[in-house]
Protein backbone atom coordinates (compact mmCIF):
# COMPACT_ATOMS: atom_id res chain seq x y z
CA UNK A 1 18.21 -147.36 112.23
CA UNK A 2 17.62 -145.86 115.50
CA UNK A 3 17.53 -142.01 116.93
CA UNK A 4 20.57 -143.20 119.35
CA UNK A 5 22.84 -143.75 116.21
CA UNK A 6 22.58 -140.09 115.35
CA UNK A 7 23.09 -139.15 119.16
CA UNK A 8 26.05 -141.36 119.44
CA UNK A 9 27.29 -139.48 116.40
CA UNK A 10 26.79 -135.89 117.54
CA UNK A 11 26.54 -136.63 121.04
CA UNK A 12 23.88 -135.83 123.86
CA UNK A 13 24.60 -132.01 125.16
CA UNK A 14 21.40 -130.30 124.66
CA UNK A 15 21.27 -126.39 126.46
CA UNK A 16 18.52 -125.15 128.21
CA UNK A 17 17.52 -121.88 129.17
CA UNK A 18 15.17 -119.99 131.79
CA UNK A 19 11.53 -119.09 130.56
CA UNK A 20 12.18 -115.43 132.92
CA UNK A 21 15.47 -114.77 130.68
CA UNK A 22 15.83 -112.14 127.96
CA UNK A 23 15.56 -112.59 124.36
CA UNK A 24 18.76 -110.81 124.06
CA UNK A 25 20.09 -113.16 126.50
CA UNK A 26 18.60 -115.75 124.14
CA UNK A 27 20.16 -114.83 121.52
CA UNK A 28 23.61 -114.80 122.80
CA UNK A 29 23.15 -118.49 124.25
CA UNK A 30 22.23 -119.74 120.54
CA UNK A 31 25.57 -118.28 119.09
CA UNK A 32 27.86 -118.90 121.87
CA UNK A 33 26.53 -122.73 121.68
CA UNK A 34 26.15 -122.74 117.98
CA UNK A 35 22.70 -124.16 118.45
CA UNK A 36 19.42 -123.33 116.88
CA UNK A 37 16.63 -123.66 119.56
CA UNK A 38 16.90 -124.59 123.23
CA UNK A 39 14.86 -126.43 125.54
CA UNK A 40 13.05 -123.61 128.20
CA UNK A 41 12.95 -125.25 131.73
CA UNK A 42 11.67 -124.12 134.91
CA UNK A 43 13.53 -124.50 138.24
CA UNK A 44 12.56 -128.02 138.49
CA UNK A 45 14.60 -128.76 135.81
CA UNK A 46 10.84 -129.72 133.80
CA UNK A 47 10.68 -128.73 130.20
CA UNK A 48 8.48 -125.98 129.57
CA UNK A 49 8.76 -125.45 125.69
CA UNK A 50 11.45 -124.61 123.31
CA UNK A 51 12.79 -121.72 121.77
CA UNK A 52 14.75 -121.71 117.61
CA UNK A 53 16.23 -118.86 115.70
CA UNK A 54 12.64 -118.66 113.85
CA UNK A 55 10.58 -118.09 116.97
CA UNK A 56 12.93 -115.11 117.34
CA UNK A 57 12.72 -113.81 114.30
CA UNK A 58 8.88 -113.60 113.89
CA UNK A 59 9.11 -112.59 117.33
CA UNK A 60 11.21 -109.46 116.17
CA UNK A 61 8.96 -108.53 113.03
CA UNK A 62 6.28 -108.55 114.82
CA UNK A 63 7.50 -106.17 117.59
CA UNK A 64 10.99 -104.35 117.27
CA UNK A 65 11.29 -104.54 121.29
CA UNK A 66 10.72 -108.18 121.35
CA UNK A 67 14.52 -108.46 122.85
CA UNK A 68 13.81 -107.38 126.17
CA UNK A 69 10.86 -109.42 126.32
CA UNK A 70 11.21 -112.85 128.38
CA UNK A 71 11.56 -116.11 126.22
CA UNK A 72 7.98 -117.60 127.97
CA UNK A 73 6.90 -114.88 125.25
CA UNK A 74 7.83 -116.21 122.43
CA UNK A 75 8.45 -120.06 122.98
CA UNK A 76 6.64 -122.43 121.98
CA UNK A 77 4.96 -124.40 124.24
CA UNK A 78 3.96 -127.75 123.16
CA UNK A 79 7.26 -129.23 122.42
CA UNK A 80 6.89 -132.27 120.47
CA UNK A 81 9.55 -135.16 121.71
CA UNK A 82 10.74 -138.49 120.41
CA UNK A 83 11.62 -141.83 122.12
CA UNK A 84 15.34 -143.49 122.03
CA UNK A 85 14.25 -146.35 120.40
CA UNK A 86 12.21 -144.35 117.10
CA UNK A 87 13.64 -145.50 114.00
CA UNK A 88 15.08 -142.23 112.22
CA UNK A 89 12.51 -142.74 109.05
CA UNK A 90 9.91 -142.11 112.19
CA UNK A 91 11.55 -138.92 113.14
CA UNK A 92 11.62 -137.45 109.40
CA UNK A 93 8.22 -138.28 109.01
CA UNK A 94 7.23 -136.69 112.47
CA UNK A 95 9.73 -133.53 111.74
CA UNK A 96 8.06 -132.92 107.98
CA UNK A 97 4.33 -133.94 109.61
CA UNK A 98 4.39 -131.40 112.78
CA UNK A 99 7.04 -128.86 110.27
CA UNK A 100 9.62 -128.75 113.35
CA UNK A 101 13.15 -128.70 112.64
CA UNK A 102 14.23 -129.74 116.20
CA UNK A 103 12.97 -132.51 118.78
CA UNK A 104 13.99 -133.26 122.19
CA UNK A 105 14.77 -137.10 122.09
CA UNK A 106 13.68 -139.12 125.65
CA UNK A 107 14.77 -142.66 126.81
CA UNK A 108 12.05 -145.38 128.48
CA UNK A 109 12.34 -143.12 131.94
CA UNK A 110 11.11 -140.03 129.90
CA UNK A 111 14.60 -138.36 130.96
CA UNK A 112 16.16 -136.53 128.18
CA UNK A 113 18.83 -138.21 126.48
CA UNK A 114 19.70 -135.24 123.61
CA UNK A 115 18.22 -133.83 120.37
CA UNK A 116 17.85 -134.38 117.04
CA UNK A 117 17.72 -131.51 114.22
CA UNK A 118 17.02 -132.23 111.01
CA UNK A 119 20.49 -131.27 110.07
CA UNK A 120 21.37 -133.83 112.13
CA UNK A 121 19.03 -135.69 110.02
CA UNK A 122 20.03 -135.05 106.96
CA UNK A 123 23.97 -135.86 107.92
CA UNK A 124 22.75 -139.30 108.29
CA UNK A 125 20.90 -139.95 105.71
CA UNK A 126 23.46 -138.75 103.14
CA UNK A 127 26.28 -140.92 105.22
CA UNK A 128 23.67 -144.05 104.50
CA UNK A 129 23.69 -142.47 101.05
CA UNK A 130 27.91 -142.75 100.72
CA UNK A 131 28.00 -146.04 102.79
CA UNK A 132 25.05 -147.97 100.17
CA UNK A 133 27.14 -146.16 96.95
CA UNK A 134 30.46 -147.17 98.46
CA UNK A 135 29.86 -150.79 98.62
CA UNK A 136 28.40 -151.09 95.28
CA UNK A 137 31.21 -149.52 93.55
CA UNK A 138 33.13 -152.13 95.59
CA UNK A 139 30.50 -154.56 94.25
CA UNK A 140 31.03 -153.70 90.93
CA UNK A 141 34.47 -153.51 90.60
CA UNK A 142 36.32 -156.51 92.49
CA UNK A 143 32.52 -158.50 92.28
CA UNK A 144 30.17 -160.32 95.14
């Protein structure tokens, strides 16, 4: 199964943010959008890095002030990416390899088509899960 059956699922809205904004700022973007991490692009639209709840928070024990510091300071920068047509046993295997939770997903043009979490993930497997159980207790009780 390919990434694009989770997208199609959850959809392809990913949010961005500017690597000159405010933690703070930050911070208010990933609860208004209910989000985790955020892409960080430049005024070119280009993706500079991305930015999750955990960069914040060891961004914040190791400085108290960190929320008026700019997100370039605390993103990271090498953001790891995906292609549209990776199988999603690739992606778990890439997301448990690297130890991301969150990667920006990119069609044959390299333009950016949505993101996968592992949540995201993990929804799909377990649906696979229900759908395989399903239709052997259907097996099993009216038969092949």
């Amino acid at each position: 199964m390919h990434v694009t059956t989770i997208l199609a699922a959850k959809g392809h809205e990913v949010f961005s943010i500017g690597p000159d904004v405010s933690v703070a700022d930050l911070i208010r973007s990933l609860c208004e959008h209910d989000v985790g991490a955020v892409l960080v692009v430049d005024d070119s639209d280009e993706i500079v890095g991305i930015v999750s709840e955990r960069d914040v928070v060891r961004a914040l024990g190791a400085n108290a002030q960190a929320l008026s510091e700019s997100v370039s300071s605390i993103m990271t920068r090498e953001v790891v990416t995906a292609p549209d047509t990776a199988e999603v046993a690739d992606l778990m295997q890439l997301m448990t390899k690297r130890r991301i939770r969150h990667v920006p997903i990119l069609n044959e043009a390299d333009d950016l088509v949505g993101m996968v979490s592992i949540g995201d993930v993990v929804k799909n497997r377990m649906d696979e899960l229900e759908a395989d159980r399903s239709a052997l207790m259907d097996y099993i009780t009216h038969g092949g």
